[in-house]
Protein backbone atom coordinates (compact mmCIF):
# COMPACT_ATOMS: atom_id res chain seq x y z
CA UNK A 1 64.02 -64.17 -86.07
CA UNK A 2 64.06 -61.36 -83.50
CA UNK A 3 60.08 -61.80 -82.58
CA UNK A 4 59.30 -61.47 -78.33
CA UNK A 5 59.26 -64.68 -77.16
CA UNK A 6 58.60 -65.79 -74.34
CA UNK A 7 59.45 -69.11 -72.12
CA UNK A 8 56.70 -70.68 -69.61
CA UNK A 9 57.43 -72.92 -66.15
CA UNK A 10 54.50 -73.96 -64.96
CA UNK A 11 54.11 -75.60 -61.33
CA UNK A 12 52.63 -76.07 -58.13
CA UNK A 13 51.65 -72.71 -56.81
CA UNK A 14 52.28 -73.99 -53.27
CA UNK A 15 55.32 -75.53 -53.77
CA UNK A 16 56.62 -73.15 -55.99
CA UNK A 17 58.49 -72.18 -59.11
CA UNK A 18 61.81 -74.30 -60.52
CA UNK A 19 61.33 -76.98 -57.54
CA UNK A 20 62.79 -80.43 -59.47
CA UNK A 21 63.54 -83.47 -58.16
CA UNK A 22 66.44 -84.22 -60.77
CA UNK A 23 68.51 -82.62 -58.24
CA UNK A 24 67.68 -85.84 -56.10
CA UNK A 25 68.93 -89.20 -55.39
CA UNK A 26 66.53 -92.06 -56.54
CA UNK A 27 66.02 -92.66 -53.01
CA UNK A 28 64.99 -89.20 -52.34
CA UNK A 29 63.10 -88.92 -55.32
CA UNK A 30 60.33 -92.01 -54.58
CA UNK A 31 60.46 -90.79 -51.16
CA UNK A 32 58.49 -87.38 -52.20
CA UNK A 33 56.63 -89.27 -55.48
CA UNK A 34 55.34 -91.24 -52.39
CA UNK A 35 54.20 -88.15 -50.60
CA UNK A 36 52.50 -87.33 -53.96
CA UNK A 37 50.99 -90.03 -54.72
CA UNK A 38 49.42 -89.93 -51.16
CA UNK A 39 47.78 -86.39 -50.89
CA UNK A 40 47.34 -85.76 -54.89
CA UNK A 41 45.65 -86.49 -57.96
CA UNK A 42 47.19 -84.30 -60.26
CA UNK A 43 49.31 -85.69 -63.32
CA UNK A 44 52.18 -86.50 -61.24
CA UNK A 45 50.96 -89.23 -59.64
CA UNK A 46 52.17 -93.08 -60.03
CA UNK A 47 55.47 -92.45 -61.31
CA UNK A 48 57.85 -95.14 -60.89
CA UNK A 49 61.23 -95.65 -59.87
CA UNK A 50 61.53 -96.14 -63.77
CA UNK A 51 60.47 -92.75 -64.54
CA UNK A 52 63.01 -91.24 -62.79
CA UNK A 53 66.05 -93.50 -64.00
CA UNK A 54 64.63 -92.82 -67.88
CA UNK A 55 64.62 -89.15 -66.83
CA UNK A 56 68.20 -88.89 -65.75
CA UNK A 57 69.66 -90.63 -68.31
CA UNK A 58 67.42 -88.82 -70.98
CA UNK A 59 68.53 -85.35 -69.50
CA UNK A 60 72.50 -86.70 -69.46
CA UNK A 61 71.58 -87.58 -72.98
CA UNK A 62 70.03 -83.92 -74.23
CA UNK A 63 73.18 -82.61 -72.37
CA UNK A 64 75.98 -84.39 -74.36
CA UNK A 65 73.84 -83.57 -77.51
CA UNK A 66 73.80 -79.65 -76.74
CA UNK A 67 77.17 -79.98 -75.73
CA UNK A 68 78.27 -81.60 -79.61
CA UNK A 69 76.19 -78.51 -80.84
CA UNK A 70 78.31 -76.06 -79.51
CA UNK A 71 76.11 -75.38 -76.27
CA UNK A 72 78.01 -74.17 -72.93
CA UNK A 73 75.06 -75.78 -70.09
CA UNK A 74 76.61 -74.45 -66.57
CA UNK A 75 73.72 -77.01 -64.94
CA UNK A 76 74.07 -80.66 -64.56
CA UNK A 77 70.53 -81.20 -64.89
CA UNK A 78 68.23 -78.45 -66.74
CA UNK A 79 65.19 -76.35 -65.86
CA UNK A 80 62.17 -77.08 -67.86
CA UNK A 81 60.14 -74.36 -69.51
CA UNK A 82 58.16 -74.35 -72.74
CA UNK A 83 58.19 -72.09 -75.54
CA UNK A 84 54.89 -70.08 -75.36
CA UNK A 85 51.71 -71.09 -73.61
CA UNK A 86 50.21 -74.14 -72.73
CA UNK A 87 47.10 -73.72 -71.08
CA UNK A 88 47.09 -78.07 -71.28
CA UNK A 89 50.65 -77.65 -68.92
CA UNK A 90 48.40 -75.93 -66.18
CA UNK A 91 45.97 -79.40 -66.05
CA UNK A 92 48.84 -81.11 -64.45
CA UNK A 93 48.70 -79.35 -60.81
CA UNK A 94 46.04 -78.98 -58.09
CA UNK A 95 46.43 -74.93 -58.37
CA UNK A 96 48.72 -74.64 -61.18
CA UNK A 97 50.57 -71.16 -61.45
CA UNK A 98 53.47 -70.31 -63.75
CA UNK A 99 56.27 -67.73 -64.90
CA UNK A 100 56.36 -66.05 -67.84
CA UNK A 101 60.49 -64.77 -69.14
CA UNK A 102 61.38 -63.16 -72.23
CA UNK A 103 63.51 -65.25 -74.17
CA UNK A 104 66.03 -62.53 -74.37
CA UNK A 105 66.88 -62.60 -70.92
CA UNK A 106 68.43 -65.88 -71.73
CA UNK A 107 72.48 -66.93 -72.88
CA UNK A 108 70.94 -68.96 -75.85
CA UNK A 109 74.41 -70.80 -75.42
CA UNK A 110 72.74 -72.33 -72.16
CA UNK A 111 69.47 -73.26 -73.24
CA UNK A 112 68.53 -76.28 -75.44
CA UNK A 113 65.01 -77.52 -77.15
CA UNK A 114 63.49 -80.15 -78.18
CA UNK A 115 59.98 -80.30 -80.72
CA UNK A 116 58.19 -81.76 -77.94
CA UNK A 117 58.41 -83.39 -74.57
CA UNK A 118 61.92 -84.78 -74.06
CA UNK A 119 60.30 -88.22 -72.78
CA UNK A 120 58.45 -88.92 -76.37
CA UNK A 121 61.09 -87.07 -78.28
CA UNK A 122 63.15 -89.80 -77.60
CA UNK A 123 61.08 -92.95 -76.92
CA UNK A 124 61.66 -95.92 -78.67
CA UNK A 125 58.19 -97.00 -78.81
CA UNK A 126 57.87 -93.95 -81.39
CA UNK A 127 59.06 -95.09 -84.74
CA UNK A 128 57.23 -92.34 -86.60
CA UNK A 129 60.93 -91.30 -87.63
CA UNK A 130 59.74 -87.31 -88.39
CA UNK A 131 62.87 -85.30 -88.14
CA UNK A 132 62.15 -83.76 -84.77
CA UNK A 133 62.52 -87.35 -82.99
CA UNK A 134 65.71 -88.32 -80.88
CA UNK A 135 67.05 -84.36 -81.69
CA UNK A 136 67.82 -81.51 -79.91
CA UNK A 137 67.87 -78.20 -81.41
CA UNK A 138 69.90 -74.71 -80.61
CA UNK A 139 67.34 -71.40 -80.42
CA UNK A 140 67.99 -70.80 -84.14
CA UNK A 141 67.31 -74.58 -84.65
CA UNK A 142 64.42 -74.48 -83.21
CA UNK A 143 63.19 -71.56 -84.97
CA UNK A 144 63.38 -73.13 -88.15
CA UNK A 145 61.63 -76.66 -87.24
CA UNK A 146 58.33 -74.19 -85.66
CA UNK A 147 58.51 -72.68 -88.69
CA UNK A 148 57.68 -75.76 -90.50
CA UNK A 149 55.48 -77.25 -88.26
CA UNK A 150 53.77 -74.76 -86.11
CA UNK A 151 53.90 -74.30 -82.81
CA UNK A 152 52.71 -77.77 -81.64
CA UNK A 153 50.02 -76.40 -78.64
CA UNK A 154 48.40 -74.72 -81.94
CA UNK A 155 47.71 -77.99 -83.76
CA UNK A 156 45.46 -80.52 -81.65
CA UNK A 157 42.91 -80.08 -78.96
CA UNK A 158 43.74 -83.17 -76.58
CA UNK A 159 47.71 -84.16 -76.75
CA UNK A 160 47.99 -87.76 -77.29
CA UNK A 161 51.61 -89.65 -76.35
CA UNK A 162 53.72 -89.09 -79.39
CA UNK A 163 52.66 -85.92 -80.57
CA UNK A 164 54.27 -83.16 -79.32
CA UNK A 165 52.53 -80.62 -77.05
CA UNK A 166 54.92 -77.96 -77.02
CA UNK A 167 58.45 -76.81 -77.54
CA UNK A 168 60.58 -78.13 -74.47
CA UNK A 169 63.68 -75.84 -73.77
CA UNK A 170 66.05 -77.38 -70.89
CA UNK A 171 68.12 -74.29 -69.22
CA UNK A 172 70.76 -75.10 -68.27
CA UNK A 173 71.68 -72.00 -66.31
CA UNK A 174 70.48 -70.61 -62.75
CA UNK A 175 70.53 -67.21 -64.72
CA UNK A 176 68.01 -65.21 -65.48
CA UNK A 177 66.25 -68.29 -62.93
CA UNK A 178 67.01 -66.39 -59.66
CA UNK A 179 65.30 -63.86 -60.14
CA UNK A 180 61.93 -65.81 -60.64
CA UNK A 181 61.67 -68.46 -58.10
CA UNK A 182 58.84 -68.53 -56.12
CA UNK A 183 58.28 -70.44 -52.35
C-alpha cells in the first residue's frame, strides 16, 4: 500500500517539537511534571511518579517486541508521532502546534506502531482481548489492522480510555527527526 501518508507530532509550540522527558531520570522527570503542574492546565498535568516508571518500562517493552519482529530501532527510547491527524492530540497543550512528515522519509525498519496509545494498548485493566491489544505492528502490519478497522480518529467523537484514538508509531531514529525540530 504505496498511498502518501503522513506522520503527526504534536506539542507545545513554546517548548517545541520532539522535546521528551523519556530521555530523563525519574528525578528529573517529576522535577519538570512539577513545573507543569504549577503553571498549566493542559492534559499533562498530575502525572505521577507512576506514570513515568509504567512509561519506561512500556517503551523497553514495544522495543524488545519490534526488535523480535525484525525491527533495527537506533533509539533507546522512541519519538512519538501518530499516523494521520488528530485534531483531539492538539486539546492536550496550551497553544498546541505540530509537524507534519511523509511517511516515506522514514527507514520503516526504525519505526514501530501500535492500534492505539501504547499506555491502553497494553493495560491490564483492558481485557477486551481484540487483536490489536498488548501488540506491536511493523508499517505493513499496521496497514493491514487500519484496513480492518479504520483509522481509529475516524470512528468516535470523544475518545474514551480503552479505545484507541489513533495509530501510535514510536521512531526510533533521530532521522528524518533533525530536520524538524523546533525551539
Amino acid at each position: 500500500m504505496k498511498q502518501k501518508l503522513y506522520l503527526y507530532h504534536y506539542f507545545e509550540s513554546k517548548i517545541g517539537a520532539f522535546i521528551s522527558m523519556s530521555d530523563l531520570s525519574l528525578e528529573e522527570a517529576m522535577k519538570i511534571q512539577t513545573e507543569i503542574d504549577i503553571r498549566n492546565t493542559t492534559f499533562h498535568v498530575g502525572r505521577k511518579e507512576e506514570y513515568y516508571k509504567r512509561r519506561k518500562y512500556l517503551e523497553q517493552l514495544v522495543r524488545e517486541m519490534f526488535v523480535a519482529k525484525g525491527g533495527k530501532p537506533i533509539l533507546t527510547v522512541p519519538h512519538y508521532m501518530v499516523i494521520g491527524e488528530c485534531p483531539w492530540l492538539a486539546s492536550w497543550f496550551e497553544k498546541s502546534d505540530y509537524v507534519k512528515i511523509p511517511i516515506d522519509e522514514f527507514d520503516l525498519n526504525t519505526v514501530s506502531f501500535t492500534y492505539g496509545d501504547t499506555f491502553p494498548t497494553f493495560s491490564p485493566h483492558v481485557t477486551d482481548e481484540l487483536e490489536y491489544r498488548k501488540q506491536v505492528y511493523t508499517y505493513e502490519e499496521i496497514i493491514n489492522i487500519i484496513k480492518k478497522y479504520g483509522m481509529p480518529q475516524d470512528l468516535w467523537n470523544e475518545p474514551i480510555f480503552a479505545q484507541p484514538a489513533y495509530v501510535e508509531a514510536q521512531v526510533w531514529s533521530d532521522i528524518p527527526i533533525n530536520r524538524y525540530r523546533t525551539k
